[in-house]
Protein backbone atom coordinates (compact mmCIF):
# COMPACT_ATOMS: atom_id res chain seq x y z
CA UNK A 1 22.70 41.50 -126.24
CA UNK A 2 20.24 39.36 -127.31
CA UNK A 3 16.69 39.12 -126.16
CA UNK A 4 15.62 35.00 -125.01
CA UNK A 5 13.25 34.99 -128.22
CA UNK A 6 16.21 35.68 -130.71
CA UNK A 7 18.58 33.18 -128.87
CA UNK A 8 15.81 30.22 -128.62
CA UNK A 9 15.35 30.47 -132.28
CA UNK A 10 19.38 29.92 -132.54
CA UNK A 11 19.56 27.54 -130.30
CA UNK A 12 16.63 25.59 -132.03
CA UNK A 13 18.85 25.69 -135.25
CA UNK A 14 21.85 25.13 -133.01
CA UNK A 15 19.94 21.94 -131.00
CA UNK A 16 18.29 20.72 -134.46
CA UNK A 17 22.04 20.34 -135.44
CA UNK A 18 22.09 17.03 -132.60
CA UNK A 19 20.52 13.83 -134.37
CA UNK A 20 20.84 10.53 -132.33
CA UNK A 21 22.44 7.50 -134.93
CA UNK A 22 19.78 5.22 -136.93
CA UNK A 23 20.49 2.13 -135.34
CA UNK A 24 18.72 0.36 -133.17
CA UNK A 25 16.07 2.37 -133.88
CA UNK A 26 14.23 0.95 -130.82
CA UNK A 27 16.60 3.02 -128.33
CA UNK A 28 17.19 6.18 -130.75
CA UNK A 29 13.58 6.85 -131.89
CA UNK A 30 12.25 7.11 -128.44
CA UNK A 31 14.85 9.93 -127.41
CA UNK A 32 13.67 11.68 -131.17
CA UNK A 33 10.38 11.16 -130.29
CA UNK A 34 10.73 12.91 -126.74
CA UNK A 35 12.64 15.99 -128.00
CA UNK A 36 10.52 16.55 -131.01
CA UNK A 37 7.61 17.22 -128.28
CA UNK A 38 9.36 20.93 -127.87
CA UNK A 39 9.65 22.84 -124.75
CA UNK A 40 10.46 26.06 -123.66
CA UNK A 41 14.22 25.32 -123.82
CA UNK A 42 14.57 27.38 -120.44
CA UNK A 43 17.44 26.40 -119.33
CA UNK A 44 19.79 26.30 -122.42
CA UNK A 45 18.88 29.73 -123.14
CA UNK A 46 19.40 31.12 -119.78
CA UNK A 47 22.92 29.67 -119.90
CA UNK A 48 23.35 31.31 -123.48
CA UNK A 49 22.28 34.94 -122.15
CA UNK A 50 24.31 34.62 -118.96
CA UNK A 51 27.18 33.77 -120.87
CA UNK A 52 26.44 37.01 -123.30
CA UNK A 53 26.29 39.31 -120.65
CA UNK A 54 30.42 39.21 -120.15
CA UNK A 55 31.44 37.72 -123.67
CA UNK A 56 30.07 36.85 -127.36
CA UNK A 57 28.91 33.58 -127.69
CA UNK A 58 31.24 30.77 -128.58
CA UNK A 59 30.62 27.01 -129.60
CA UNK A 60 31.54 26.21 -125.93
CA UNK A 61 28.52 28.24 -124.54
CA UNK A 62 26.09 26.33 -127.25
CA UNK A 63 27.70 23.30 -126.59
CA UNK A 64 26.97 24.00 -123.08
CA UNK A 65 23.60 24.93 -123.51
CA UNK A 66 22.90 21.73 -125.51
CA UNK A 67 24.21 19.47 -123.03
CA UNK A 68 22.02 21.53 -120.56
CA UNK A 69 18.70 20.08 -122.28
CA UNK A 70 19.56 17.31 -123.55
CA UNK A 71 20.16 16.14 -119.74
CA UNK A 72 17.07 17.81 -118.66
CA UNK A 73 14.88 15.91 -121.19
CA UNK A 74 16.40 12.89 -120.14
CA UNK A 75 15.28 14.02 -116.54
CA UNK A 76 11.93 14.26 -117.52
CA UNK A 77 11.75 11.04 -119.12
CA UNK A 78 12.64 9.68 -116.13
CA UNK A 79 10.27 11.45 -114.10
CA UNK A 80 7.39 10.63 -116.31
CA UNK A 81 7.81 7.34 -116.00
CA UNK A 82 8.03 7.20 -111.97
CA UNK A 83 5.32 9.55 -111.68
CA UNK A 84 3.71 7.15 -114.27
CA UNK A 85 1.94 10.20 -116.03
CA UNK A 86 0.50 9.37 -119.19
CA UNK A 87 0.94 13.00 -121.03
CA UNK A 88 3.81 15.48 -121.93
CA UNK A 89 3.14 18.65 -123.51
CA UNK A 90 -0.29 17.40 -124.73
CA UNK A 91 1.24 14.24 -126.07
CA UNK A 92 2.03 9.91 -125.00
CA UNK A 93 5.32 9.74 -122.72
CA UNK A 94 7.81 7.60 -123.91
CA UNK A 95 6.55 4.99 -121.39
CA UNK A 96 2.97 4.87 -122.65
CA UNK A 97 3.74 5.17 -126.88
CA UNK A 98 6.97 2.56 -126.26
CA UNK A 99 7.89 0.63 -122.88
CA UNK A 100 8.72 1.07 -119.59
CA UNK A 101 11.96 -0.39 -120.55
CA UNK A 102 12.64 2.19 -123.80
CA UNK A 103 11.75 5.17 -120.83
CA UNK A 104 15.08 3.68 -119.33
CA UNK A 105 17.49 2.94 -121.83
CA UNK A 106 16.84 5.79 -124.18
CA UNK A 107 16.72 8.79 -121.17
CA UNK A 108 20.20 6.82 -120.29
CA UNK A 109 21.40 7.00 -123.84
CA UNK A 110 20.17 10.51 -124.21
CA UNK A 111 22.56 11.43 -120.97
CA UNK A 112 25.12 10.47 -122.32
CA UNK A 113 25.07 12.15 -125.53
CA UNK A 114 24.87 15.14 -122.78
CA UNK A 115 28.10 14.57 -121.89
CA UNK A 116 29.61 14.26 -125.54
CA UNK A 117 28.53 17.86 -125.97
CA UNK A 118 30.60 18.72 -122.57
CA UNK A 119 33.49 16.69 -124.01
CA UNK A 120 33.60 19.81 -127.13
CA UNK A 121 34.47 22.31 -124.63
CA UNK A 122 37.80 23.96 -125.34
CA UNK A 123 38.46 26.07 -122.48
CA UNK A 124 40.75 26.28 -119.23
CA UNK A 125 37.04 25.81 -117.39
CA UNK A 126 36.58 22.91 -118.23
CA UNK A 127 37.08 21.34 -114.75
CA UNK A 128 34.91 23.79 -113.29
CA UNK A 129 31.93 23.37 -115.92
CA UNK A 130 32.13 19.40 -115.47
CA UNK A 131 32.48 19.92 -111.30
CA UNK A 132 29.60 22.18 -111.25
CA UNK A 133 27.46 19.80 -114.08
CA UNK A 134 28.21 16.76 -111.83
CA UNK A 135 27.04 18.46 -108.82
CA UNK A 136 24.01 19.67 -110.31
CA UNK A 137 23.28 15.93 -111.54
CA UNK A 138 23.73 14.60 -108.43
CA UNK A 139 21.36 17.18 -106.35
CA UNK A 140 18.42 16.18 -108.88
CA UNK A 141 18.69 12.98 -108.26
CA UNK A 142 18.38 13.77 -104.64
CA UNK A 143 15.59 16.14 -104.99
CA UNK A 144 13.77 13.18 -106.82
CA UNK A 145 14.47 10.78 -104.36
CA UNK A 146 12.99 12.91 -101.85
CA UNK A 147 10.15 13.32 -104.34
CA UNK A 148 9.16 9.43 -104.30
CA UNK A 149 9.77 8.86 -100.44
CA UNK A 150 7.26 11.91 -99.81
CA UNK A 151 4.77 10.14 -101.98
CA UNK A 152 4.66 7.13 -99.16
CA UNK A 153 4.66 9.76 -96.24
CA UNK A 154 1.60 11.42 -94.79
CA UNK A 155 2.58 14.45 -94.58
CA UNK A 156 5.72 16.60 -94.81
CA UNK A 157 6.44 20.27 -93.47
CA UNK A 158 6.90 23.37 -95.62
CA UNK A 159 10.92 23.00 -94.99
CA UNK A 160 10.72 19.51 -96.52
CA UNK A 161 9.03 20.34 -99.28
CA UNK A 162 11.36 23.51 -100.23
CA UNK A 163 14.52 21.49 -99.71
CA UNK A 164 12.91 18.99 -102.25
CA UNK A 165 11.95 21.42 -104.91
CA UNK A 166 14.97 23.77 -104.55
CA UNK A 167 16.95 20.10 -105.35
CA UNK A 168 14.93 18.78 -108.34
CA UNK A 169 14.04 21.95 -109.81
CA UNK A 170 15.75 25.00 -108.96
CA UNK A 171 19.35 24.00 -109.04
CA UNK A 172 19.35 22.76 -112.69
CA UNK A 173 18.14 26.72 -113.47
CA UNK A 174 20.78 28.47 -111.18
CA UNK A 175 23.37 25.88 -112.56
CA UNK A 176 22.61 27.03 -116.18
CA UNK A 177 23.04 30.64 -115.27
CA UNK A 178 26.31 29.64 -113.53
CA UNK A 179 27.93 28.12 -116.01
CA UNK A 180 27.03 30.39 -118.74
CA UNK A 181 28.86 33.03 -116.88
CA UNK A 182 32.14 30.81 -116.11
CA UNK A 183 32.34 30.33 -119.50
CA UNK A 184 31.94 34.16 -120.42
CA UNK A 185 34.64 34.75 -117.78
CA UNK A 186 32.76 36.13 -114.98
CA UNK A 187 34.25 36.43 -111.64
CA UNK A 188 33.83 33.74 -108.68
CA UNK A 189 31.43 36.78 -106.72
CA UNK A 190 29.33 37.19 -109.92
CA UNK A 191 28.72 33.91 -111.25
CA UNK A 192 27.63 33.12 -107.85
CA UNK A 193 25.06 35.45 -107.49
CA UNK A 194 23.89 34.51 -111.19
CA UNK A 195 23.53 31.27 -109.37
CA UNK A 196 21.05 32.46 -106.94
CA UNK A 197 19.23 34.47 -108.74
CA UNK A 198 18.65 31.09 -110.60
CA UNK A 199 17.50 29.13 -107.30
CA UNK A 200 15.66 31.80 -106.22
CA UNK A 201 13.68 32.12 -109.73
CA UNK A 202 13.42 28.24 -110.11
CA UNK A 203 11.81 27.90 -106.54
CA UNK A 204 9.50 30.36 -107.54
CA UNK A 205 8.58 28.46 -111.03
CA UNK A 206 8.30 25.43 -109.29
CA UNK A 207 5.91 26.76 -107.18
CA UNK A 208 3.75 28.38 -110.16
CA UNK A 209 4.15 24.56 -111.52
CA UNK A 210 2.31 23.68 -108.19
CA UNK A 211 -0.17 26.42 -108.95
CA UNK A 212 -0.97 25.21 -112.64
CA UNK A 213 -1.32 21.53 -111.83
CA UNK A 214 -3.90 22.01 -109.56
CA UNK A 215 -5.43 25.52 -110.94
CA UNK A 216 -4.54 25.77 -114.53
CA UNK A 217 -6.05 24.15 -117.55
CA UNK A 218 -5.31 21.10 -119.32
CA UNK A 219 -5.39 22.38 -122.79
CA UNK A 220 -3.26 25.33 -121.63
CA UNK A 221 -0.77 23.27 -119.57
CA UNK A 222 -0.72 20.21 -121.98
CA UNK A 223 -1.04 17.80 -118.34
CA UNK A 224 -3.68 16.48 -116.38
CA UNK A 225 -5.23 18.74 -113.98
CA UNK A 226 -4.57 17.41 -110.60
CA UNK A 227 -2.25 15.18 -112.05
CA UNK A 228 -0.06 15.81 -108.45
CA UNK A 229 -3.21 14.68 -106.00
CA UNK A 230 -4.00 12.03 -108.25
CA UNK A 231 0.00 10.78 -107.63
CA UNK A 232 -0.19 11.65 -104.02
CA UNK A 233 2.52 13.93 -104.97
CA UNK A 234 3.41 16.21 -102.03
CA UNK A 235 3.23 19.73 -103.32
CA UNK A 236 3.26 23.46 -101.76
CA UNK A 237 -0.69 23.17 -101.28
CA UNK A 238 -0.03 19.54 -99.67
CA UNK A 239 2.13 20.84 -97.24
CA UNK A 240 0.82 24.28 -96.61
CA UNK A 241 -3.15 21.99 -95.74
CA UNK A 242 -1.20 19.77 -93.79
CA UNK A 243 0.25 22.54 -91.64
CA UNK A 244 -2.93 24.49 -91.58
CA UNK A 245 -5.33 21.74 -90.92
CA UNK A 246 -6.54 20.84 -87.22
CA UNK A 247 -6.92 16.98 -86.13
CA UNK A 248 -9.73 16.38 -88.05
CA UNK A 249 -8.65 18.20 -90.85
CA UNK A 250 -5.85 15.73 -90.99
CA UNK A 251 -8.15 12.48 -90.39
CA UNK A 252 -9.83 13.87 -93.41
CA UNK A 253 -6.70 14.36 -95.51
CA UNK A 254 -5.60 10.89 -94.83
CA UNK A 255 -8.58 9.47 -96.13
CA UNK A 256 -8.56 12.10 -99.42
CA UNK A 257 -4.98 10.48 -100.03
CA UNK A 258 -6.37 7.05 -99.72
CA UNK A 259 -9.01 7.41 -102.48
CA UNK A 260 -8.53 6.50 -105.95
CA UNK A 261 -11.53 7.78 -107.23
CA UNK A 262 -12.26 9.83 -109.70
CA UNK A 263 -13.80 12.59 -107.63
CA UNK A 264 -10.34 12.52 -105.80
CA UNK A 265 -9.37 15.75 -107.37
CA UNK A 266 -12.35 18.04 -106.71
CA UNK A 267 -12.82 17.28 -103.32
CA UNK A 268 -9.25 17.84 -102.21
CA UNK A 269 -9.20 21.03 -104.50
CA UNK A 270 -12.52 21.93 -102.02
CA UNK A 271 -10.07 20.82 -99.23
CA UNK A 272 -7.37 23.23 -99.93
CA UNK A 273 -9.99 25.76 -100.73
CA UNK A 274 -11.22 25.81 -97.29
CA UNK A 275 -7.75 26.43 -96.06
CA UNK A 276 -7.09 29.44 -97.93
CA UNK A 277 -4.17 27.12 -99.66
CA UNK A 278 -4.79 28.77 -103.13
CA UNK A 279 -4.33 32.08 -101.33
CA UNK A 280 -1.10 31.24 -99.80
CA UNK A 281 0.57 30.40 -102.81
CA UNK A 282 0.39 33.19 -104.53
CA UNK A 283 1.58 34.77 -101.94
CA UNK A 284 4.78 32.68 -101.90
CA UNK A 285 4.98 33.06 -105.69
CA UNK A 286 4.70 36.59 -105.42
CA UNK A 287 7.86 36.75 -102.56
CA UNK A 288 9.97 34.57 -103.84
CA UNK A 289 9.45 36.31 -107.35
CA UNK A 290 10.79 39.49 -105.64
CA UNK A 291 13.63 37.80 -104.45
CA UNK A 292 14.21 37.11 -107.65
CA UNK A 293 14.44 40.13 -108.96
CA UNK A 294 16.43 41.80 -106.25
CA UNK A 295 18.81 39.03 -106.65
CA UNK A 296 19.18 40.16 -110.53
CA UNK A 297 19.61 43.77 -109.36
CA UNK A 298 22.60 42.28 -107.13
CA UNK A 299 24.37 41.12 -110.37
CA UNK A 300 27.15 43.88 -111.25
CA UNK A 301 26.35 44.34 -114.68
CA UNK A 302 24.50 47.97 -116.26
CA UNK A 303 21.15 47.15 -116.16
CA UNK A 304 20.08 47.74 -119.80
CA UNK A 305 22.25 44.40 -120.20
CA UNK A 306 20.42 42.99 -117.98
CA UNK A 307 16.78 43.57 -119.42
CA UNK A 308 16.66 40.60 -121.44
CA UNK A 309 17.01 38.20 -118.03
CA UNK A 310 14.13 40.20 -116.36
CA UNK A 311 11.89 39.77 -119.23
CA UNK A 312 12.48 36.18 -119.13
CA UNK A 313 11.34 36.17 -115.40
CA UNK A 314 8.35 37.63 -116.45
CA UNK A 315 7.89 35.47 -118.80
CA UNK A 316 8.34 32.14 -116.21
CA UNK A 317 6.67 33.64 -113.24
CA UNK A 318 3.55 35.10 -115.59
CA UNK A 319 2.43 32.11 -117.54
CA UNK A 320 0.05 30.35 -117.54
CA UNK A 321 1.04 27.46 -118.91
């Protein structure tokens, strides 16, 4: 078994083995551009040490695991440009450096390369893996949609708002896990509790996302702060003030939604403050963190070959960053 560290430094050599052709240079430098900004490469590697944990690792699990992040960086260029954030990991989105247009084309482009990686698996899976990929696709999209139509609500409840992130965030992490271990040859009953273990641990990252964007630090978190209130983004502290709030709390979170100035931010930071909001997230972090890990304990494999995956939970559900 490997630890995450040792397999994100072969998947970097693995992933630096992708190069997008020369020509036109206007749609392939943009996608460059976007993956040369890093990342944690989360996902791919989950789906590499799920896989290890029944088999060795084969060119279909890195193949996998490629087409895993190359679709979510197309995701994000997406996002980026809906959200219409200016910075990604400390540095112009495609939008800003090129176009709104090269935002489009090139996170298009960059999906489908995705799916040329999928096209290299050799395996009687294969069905399964592209089902399951599809799926996964298809629930982000929702999960984004919901996203943008919150942005024009008032409000929404708690149960909104975890249907939405559980959607556009978690099931791209459970789907990872999942289809490293189909590919390993895990059975139906264990692959599917790989799966929630991944929901479960991407709800909870989401919701440390939530924390960081409104808590964290710029030059730690490479983003805005309160780059979420500025958007009118519903998030867990959104939701949780909303539900808290009495009448005129709510008259008074209209109207903090309605500015677009630049002391926005602090005062609905001094909003949630009053409400305890700050409080009640890391609460939620903390329980949906143990989930997590109870989920993990679930998984019928000895638990020293499972010691890599809980360090990597640590590693998400710690950071600050």
């Amino acid at each position: 078994m490997h630890s995450f560290q040792d397999l994100l430094v072969q998947f970097e050599a693995f992933f630096g083995r992708h190069s997008f052709p020369a020509h036109p240079a206007t749609l392939y430098e943009p996608c460059s551009y976007f993956l040369r900004m890093g990342g944690k490469r989360v996902r791919p590697v989950l789906c590499l040490m799920s896989h290890e944990l029944f088999a060795p690792l084969t060119e279909n699990a890195w193949n996998t695991a490629t087409a895993i992040e190359l679709f979510h960086n197309f995701t994000l260029m997406h996002d980026d440009l809906m959200d219409q954030a200016p910075l990604r990991r400390g540095l112009q989105t495609v939008h800003e450096k090129y176009s709104p247009s090269a935002a489009i084309l090139s996170g298009d482009v960059m999906n489908t390369f995705a799916y040329e990686h999928l096209n290299r698996i050799e395996t009687g899976y294969i069905h399964t893996v592209i089902e399951l990929f599809n799926a996964t696709a298809i629930r982000i999209c929702e999960g984004q949609q919901l996203d943008m139509d919150f942005e024009r609500r008032p409000s929404v409840s708690m149960e909104e708002y975890m249907e939405m992130i559980t959607l556009k965030t978690s099931v791209l992490l459970a789907a990872s896990l999942k289809l490293g271990a189909i590919l390993g040859g895990a059975t139906v009953g264990c692959s599917e509790v790989l799966y929630d273990f991944g929901r479960t641990l991407g709800i909870a990252f989401q919701l440390k996302d939530d924390y960081l964007d409104a808590f964290g630090e710029s030059a730690l978190t490479g983003k805005q702060v309160g780059g979420d209130i500025l958007a009118n983004k519903k998030t867990y502290q959104s939701a949780k003030a909303y539900e808290k709030a009495d009448e005129k709390g709510r008259a008074l979170f209209a109207e903090l939604l309605s500015r677009n100035d630049e002391s926005k931010v602090a005062d609905t930071l001094a909003f949630y403050a009053a409400l305890g909001v700050q409080d009640d997230l890391k609460r939620d972090i903390e329980h949906h963190t143990e989930q997590a890990y109870t989920l993990l304990e679930k998984v019928p494999v000895i638990s020293k070959r499972k010691e890599h995956l809980y360090a990597v939970a640590d590693m998400l559900l710690k950071r600050e960053y």
